[in-house]
PDB file of N, CA and C in Angstrom:
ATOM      1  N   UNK A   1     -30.845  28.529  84.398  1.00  0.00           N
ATOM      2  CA  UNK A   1     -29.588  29.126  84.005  1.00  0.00           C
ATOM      3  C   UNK A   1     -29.864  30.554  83.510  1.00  0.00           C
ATOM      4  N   UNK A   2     -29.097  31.579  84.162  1.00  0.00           N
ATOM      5  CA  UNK A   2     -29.647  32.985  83.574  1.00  0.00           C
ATOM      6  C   UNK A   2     -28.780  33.151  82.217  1.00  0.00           C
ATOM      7  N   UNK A   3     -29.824  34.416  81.767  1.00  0.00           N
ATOM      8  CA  UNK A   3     -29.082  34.671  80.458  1.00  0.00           C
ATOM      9  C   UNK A   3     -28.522  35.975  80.318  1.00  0.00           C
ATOM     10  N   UNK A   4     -27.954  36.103  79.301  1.00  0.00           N
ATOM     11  CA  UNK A   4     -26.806  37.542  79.892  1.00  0.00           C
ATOM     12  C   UNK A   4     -27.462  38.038  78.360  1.00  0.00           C
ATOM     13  N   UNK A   5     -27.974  39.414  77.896  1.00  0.00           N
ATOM     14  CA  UNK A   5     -28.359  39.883  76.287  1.00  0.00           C
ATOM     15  C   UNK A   5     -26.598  40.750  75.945  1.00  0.00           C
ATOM     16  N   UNK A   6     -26.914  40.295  74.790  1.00  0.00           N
ATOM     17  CA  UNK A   6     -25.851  41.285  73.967  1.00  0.00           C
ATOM     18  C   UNK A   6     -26.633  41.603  72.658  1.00  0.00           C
ATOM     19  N   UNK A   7     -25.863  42.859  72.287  1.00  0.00           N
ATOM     20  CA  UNK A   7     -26.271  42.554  71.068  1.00  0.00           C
ATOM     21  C   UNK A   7     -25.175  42.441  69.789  1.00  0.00           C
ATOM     22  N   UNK A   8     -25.824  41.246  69.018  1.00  0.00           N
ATOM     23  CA  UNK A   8     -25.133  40.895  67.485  1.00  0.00           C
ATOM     24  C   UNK A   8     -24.950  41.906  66.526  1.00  0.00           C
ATOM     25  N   UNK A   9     -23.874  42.128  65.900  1.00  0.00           N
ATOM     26  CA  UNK A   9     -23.359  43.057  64.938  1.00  0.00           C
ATOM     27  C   UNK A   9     -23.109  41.922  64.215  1.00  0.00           C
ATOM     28  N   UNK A  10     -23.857  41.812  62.598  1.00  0.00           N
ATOM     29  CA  UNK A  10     -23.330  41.179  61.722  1.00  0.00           C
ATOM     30  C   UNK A  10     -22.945  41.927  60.689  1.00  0.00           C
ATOM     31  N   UNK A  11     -21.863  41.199  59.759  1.00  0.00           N
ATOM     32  CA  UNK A  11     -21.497  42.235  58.432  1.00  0.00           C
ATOM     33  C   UNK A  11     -21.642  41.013  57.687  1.00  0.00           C
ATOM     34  N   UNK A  12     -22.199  41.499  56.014  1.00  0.00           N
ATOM     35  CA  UNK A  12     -21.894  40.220  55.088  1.00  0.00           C
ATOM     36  C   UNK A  12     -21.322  41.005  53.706  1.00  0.00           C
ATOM     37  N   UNK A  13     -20.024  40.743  53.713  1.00  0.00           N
ATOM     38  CA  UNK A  13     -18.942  40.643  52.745  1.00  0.00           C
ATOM     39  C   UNK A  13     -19.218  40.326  51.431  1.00  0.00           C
ATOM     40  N   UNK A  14     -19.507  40.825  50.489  1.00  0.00           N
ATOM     41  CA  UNK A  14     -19.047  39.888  49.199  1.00  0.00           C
ATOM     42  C   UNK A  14     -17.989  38.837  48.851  1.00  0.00           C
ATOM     43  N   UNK A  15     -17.596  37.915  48.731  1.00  0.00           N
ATOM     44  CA  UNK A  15     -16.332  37.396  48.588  1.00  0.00           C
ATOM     45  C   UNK A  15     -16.126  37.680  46.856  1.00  0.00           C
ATOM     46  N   UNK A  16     -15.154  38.711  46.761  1.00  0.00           N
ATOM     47  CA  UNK A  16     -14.889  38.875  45.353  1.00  0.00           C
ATOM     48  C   UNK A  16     -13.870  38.692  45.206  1.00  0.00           C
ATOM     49  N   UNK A  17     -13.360  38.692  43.441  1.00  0.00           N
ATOM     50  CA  UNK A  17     -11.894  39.016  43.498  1.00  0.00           C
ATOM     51  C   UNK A  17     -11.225  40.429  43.577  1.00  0.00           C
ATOM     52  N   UNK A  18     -12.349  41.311  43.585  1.00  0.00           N
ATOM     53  CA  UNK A  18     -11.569  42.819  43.998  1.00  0.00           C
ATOM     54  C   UNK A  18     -11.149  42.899  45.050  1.00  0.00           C
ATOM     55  N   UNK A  19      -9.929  42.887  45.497  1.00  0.00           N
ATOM     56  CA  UNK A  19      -9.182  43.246  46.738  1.00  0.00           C
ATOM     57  C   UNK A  19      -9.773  43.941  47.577  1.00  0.00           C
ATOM     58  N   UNK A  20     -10.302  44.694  47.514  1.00  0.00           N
ATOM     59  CA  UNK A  20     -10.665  46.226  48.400  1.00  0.00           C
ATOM     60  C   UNK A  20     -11.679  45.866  49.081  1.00  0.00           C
ATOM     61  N   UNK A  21     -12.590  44.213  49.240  1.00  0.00           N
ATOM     62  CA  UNK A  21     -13.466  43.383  49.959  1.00  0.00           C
ATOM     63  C   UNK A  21     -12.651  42.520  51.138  1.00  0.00           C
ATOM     64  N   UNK A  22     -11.348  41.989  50.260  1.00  0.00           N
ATOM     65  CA  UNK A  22     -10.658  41.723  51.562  1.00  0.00           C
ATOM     66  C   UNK A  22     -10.206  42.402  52.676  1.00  0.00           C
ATOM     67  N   UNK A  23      -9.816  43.731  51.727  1.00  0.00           N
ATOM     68  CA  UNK A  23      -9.418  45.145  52.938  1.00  0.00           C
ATOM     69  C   UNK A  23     -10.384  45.368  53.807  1.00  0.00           C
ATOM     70  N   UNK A  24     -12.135  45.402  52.894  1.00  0.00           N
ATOM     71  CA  UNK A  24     -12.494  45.688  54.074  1.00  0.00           C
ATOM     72  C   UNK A  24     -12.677  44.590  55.136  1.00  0.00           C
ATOM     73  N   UNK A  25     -12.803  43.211  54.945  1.00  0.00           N
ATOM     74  CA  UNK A  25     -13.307  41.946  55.778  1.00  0.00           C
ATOM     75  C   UNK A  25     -11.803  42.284  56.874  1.00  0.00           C
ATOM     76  N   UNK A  26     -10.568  42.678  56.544  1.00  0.00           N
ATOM     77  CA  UNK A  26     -10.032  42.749  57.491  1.00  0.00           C
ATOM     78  C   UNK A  26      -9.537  43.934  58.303  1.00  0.00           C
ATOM     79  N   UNK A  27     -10.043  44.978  57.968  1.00  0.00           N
ATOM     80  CA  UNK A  27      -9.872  46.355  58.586  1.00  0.00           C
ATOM     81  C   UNK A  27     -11.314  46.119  59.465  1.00  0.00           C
ATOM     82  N   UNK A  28     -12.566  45.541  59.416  1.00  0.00           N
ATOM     83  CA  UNK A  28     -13.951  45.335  60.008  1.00  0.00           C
ATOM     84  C   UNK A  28     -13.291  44.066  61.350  1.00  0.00           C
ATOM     85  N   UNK A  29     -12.890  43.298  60.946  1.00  0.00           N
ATOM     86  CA  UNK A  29     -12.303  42.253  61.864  1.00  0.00           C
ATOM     87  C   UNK A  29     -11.546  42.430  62.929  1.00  0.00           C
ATOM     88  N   UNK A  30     -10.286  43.543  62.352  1.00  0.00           N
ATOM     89  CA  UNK A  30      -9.544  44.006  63.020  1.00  0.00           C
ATOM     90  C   UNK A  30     -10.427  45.112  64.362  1.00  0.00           C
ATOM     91  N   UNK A  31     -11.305  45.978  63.688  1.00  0.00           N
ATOM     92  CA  UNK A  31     -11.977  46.736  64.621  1.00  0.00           C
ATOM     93  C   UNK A  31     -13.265  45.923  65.074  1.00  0.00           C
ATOM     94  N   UNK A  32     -13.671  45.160  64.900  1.00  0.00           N
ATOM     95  CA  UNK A  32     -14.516  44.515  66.065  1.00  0.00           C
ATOM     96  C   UNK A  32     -13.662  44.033  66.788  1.00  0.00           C
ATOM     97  N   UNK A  33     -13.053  43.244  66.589  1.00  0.00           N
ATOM     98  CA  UNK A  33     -12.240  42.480  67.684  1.00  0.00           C
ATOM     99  C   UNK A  33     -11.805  43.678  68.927  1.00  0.00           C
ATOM    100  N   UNK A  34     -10.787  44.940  68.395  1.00  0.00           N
ATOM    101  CA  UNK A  34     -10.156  45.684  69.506  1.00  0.00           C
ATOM    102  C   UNK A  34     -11.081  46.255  70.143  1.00  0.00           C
ATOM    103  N   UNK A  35     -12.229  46.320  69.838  1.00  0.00           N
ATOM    104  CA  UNK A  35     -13.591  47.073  70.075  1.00  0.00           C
ATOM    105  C   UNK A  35     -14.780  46.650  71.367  1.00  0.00           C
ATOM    106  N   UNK A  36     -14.172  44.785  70.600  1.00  0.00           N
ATOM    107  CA  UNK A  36     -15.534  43.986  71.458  1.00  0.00           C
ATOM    108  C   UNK A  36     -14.566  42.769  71.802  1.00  0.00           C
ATOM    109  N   UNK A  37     -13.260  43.081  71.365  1.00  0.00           N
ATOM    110  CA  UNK A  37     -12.693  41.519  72.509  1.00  0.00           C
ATOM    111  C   UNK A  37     -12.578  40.445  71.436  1.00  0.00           C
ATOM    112  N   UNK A  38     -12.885  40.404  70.223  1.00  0.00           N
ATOM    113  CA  UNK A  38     -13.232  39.239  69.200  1.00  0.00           C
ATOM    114  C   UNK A  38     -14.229  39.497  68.289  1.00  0.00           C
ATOM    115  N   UNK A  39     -13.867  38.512  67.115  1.00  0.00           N
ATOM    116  CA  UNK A  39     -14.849  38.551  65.986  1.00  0.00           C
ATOM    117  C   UNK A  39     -14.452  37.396  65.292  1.00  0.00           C
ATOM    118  N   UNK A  40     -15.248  36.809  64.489  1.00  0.00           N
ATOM    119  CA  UNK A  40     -15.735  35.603  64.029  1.00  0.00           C
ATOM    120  C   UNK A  40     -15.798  35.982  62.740  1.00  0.00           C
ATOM    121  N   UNK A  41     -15.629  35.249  61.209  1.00  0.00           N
ATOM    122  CA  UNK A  41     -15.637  34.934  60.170  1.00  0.00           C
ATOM    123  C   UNK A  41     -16.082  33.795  60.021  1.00  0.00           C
ATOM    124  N   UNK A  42     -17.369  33.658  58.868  1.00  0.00           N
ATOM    125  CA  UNK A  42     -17.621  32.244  58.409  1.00  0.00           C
ATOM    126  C   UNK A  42     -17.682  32.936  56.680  1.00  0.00           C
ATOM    127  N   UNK A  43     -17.408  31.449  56.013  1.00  0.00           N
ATOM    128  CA  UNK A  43     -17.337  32.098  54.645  1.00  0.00           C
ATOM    129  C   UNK A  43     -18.433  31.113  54.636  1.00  0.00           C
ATOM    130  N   UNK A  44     -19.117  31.656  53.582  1.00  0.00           N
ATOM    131  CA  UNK A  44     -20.193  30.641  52.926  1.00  0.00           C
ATOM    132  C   UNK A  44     -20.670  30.902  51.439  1.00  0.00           C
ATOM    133  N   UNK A  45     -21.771  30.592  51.382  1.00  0.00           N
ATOM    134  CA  UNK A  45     -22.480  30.556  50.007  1.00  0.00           C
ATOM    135  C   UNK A  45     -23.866  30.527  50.166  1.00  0.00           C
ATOM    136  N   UNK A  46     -24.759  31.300  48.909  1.00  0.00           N
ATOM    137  CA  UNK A  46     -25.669  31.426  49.015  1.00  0.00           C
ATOM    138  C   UNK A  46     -26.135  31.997  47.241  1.00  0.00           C
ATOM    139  N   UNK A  47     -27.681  32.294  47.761  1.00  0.00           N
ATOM    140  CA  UNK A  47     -28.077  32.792  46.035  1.00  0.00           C
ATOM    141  C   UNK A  47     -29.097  34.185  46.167  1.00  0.00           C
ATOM    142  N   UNK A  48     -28.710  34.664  45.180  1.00  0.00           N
ATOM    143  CA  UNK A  48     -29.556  35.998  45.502  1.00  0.00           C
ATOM    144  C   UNK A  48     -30.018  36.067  43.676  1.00  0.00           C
ATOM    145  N   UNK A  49     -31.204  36.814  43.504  1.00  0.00           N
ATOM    146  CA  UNK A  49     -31.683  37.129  42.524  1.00  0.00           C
ATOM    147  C   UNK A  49     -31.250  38.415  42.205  1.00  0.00           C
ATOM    148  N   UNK A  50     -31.256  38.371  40.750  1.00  0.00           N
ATOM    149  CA  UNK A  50     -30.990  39.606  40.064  1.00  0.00           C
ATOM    150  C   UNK A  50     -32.451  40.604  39.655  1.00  0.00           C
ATOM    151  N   UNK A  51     -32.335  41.592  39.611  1.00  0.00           N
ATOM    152  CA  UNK A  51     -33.618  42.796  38.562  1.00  0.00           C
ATOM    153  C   UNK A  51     -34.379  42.043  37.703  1.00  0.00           C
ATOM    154  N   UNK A  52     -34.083  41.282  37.054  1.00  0.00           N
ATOM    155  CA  UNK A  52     -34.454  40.289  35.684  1.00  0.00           C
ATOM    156  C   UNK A  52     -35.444  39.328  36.076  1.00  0.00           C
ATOM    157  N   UNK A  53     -34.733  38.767  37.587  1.00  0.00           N
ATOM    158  CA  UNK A  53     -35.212  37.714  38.265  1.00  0.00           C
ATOM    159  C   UNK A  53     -34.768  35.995  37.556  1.00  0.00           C
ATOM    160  N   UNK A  54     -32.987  36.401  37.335  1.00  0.00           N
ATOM    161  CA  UNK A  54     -31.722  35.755  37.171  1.00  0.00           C
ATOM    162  C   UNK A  54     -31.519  35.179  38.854  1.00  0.00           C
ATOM    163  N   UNK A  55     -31.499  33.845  38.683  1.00  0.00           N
ATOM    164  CA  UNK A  55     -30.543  33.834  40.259  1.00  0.00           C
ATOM    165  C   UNK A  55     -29.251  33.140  39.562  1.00  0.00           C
ATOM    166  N   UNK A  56     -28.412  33.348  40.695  1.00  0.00           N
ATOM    167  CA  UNK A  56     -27.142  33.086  40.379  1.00  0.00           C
ATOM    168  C   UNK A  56     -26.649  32.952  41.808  1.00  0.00           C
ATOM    169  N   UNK A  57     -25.855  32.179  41.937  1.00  0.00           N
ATOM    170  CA  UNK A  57     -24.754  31.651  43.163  1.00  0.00           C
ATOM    171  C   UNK A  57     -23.894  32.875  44.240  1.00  0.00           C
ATOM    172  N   UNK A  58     -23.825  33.464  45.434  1.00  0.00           N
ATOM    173  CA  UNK A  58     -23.481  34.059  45.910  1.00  0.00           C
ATOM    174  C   UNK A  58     -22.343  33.824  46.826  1.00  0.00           C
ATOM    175  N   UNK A  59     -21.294  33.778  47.096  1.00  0.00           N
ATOM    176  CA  UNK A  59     -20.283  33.766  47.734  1.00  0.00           C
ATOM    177  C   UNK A  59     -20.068  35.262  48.743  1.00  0.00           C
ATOM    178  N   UNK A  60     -20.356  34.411  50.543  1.00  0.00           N
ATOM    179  CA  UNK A  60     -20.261  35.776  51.189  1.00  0.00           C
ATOM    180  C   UNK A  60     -19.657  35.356  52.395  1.00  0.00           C
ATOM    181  N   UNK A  61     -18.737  36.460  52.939  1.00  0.00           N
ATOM    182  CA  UNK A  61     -18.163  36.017  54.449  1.00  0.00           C
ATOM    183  C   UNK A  61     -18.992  37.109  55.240  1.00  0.00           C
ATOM    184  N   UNK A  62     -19.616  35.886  56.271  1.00  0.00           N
ATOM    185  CA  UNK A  62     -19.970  36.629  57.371  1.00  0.00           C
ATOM    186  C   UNK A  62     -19.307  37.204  58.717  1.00  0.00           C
ATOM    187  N   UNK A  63     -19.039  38.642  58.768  1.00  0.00           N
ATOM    188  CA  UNK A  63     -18.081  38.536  60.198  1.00  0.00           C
ATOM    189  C   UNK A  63     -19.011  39.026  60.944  1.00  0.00           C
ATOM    190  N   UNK A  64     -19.002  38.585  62.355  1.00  0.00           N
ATOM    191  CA  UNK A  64     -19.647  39.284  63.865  1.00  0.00           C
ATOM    192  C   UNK A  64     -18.852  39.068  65.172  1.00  0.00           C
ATOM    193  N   UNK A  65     -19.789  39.791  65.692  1.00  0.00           N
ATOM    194  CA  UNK A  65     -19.601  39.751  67.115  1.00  0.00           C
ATOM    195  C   UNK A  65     -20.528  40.500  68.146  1.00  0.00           C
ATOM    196  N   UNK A  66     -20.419  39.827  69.091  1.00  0.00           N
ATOM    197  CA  UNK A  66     -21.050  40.060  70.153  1.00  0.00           C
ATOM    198  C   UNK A  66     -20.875  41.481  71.036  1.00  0.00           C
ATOM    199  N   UNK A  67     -21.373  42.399  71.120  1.00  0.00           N
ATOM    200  CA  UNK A  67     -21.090  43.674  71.889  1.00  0.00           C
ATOM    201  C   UNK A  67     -21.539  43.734  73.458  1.00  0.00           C
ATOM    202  N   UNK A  68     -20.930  44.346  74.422  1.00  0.00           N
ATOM    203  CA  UNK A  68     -21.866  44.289  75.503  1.00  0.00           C
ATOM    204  C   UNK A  68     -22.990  45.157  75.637  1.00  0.00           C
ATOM    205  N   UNK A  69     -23.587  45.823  74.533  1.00  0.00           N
ATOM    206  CA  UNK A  69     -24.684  46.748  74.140  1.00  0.00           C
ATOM    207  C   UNK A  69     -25.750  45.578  74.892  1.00  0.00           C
ATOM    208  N   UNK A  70     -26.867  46.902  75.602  1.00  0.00           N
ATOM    209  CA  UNK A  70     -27.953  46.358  75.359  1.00  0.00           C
ATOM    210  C   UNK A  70     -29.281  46.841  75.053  1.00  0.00           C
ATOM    211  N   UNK A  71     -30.193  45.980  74.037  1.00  0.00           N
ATOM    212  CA  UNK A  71     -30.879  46.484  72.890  1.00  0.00           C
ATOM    213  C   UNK A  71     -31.412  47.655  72.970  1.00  0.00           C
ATOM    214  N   UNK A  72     -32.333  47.440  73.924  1.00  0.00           N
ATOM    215  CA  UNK A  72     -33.261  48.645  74.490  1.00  0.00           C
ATOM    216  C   UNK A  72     -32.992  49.942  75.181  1.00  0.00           C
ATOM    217  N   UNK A  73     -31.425  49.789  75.655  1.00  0.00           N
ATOM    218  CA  UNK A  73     -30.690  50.927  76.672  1.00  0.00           C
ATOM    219  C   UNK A  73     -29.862  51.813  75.253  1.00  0.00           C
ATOM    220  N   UNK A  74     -29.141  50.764  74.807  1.00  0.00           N
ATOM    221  CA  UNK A  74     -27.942  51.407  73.948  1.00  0.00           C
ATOM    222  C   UNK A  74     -28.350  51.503  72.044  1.00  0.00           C
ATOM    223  N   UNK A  75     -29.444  51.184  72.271  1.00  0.00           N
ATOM    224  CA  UNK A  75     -29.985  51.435  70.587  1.00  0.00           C
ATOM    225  C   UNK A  75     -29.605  52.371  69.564  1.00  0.00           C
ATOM    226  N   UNK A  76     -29.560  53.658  70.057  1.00  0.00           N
ATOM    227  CA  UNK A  76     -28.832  54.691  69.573  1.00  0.00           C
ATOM    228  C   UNK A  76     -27.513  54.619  69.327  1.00  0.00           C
ATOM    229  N   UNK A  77     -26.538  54.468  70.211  1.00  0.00           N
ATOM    230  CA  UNK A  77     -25.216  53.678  70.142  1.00  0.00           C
ATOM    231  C   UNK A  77     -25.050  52.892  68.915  1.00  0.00           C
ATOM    232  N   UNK A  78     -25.407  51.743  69.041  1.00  0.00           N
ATOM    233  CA  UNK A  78     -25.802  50.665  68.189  1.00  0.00           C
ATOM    234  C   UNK A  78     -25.710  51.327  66.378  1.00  0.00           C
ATOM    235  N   UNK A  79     -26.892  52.187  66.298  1.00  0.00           N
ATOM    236  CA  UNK A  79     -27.180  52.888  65.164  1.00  0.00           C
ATOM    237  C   UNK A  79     -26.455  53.605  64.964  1.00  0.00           C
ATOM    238  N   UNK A  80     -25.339  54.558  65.444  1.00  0.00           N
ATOM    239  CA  UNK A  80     -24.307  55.429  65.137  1.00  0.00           C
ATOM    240  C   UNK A  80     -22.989  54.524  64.836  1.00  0.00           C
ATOM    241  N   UNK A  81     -23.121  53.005  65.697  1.00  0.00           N
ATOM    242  CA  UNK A  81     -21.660  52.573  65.648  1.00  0.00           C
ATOM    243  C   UNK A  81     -21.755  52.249  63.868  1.00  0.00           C
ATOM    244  N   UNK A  82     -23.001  51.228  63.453  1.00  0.00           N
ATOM    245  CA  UNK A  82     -23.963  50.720  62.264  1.00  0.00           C
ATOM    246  C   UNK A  82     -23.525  51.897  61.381  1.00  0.00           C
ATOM    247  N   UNK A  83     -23.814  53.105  61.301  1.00  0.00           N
ATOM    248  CA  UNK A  83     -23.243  54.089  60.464  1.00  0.00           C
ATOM    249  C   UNK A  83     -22.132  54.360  60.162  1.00  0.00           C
ATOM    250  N   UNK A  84     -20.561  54.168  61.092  1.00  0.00           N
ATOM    251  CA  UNK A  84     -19.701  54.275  61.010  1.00  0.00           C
ATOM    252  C   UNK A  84     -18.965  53.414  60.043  1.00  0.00           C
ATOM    253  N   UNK A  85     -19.719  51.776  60.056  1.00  0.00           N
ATOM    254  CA  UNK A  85     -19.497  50.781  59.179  1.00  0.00           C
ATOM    255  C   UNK A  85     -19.970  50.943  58.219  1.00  0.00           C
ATOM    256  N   UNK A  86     -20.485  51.662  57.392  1.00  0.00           N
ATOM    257  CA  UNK A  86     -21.156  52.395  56.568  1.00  0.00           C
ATOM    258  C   UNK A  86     -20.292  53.012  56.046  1.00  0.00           C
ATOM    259  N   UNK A  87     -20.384  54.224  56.670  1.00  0.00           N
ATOM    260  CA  UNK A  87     -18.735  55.060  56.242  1.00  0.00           C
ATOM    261  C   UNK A  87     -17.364  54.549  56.357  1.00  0.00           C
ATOM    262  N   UNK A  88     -17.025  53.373  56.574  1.00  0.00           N
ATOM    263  CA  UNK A  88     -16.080  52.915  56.386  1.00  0.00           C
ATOM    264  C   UNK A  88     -15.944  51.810  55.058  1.00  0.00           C
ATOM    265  N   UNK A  89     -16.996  51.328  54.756  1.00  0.00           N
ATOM    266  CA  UNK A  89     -17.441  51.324  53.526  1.00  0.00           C
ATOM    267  C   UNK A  89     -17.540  51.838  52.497  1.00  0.00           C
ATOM    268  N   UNK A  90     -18.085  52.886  52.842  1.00  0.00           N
ATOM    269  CA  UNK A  90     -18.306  53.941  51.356  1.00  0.00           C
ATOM    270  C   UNK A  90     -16.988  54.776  51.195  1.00  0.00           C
ATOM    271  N   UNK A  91     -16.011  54.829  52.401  1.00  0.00           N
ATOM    272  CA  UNK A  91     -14.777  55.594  51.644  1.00  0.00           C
ATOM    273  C   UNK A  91     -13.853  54.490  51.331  1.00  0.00           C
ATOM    274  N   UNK A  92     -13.910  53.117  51.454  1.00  0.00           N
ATOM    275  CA  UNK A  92     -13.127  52.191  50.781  1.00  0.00           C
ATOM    276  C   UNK A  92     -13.658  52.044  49.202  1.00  0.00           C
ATOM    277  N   UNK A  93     -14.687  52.972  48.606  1.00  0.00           N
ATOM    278  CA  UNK A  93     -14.858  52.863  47.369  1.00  0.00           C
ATOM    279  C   UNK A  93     -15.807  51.547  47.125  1.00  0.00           C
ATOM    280  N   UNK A  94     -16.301  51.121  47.875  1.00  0.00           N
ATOM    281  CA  UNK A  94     -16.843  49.472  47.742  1.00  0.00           C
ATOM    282  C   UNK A  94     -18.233  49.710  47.229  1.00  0.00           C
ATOM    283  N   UNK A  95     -19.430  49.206  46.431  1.00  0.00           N
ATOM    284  CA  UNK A  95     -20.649  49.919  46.222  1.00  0.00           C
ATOM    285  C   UNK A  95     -21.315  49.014  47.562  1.00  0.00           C
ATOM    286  N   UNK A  96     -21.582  50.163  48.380  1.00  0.00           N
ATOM    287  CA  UNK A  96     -22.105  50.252  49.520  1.00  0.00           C
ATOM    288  C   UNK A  96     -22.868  49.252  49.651  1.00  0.00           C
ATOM    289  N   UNK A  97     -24.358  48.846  48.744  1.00  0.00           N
ATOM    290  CA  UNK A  97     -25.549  47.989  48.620  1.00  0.00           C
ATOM    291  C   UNK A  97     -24.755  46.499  48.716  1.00  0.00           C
ATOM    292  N   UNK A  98     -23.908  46.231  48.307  1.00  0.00           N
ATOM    293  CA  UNK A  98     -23.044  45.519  48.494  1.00  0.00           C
ATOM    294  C   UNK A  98     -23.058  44.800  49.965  1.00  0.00           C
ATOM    295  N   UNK A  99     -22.391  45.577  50.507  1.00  0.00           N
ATOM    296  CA  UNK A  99     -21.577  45.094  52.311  1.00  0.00           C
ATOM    297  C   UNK A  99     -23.381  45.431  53.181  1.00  0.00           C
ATOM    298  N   UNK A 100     -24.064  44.458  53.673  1.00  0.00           N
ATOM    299  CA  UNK A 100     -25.149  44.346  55.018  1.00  0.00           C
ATOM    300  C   UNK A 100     -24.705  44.434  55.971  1.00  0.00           C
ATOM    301  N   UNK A 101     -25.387  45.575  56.726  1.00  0.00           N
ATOM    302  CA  UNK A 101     -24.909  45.198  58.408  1.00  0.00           C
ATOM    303  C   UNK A 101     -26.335  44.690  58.912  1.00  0.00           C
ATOM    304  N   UNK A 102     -26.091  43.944  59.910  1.00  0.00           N
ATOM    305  CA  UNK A 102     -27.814  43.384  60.621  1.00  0.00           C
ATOM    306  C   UNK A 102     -26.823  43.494  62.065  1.00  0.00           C
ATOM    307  N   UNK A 103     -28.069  44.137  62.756  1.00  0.00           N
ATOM    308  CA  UNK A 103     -27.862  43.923  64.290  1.00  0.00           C
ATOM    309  C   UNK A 103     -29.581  43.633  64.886  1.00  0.00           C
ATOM    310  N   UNK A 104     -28.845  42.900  66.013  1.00  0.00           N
ATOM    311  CA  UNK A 104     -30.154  42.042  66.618  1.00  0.00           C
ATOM    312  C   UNK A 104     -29.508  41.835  67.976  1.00  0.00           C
ATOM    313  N   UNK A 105     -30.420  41.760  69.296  1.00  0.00           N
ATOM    314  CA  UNK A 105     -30.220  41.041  70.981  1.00  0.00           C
ATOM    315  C   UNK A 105     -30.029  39.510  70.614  1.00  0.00           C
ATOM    316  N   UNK A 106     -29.281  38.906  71.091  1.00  0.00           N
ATOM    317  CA  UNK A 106     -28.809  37.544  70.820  1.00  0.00           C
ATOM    318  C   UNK A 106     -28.805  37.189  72.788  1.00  0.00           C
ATOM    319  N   UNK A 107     -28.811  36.243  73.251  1.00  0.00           N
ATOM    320  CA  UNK A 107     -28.421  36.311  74.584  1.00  0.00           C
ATOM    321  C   UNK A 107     -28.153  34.629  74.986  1.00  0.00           C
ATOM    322  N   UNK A 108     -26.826  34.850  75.638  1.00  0.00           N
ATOM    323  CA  UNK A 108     -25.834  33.916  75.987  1.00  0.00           C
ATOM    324  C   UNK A 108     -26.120  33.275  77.200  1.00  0.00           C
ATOM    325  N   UNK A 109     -26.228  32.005  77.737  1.00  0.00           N
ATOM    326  CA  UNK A 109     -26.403  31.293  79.046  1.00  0.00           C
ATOM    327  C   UNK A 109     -24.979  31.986  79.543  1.00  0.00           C
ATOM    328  N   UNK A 110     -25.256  32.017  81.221  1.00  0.00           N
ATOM    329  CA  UNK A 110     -24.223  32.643  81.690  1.00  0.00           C
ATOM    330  C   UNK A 110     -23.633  31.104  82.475  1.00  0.00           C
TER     331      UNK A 110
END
């Protein structure tokens, strides 16, 4: 069965109660989707350590999607689109360190 590469754009959200996390989970949703056809939300949970080396419970929604990028051709692409989510971040006021983007080749049975 052949395989078709794309590559994965992930974002991981804080789930807070400051509003301006939901704005962004759905202004990011909204533009992957018109962008790449769709996007996906999972909410979950997790734990991250603090400076102190405090852990404490993490609440995060993951959104992605699949691009028809591919890794090795469109890398650059990739890294400018990755920046834009960045700056769409940092002018929603959000502390940046906050919101992860991860991109990676993922590849789909055709």
């Amino acid at each position: 069965m052949p395989l078709s590469e794309k590559v994965r754009i992930e974002i991981f959200i804080p789930d807070l109660p400051d509003p301006i996390y939901g704005n962004i989970l759905d202004q990011l949703g909204n533009e992957l989707t018109y962008s790449y056809g769709g996007s996906t939300t999972i909410a979950t949970n997790g734990k991250y350590r603090s400076s102190d080396g405090t852990m404490f419970p993490d609440k995060v929604n993951l959104l992605f999607s699949d691009t028809p990028f591919l890794w090795e051709r469109d890398r650059l692409l990739v890294e400018l689109y990755v920046e834009r989510i960045r700056s769409v971040v940092k002018r929603a006021r959000a502390r940046e360190e906050t919101v992860l983007v991860a991109v990676y080749p993922v590849y789909h049975a055709a």
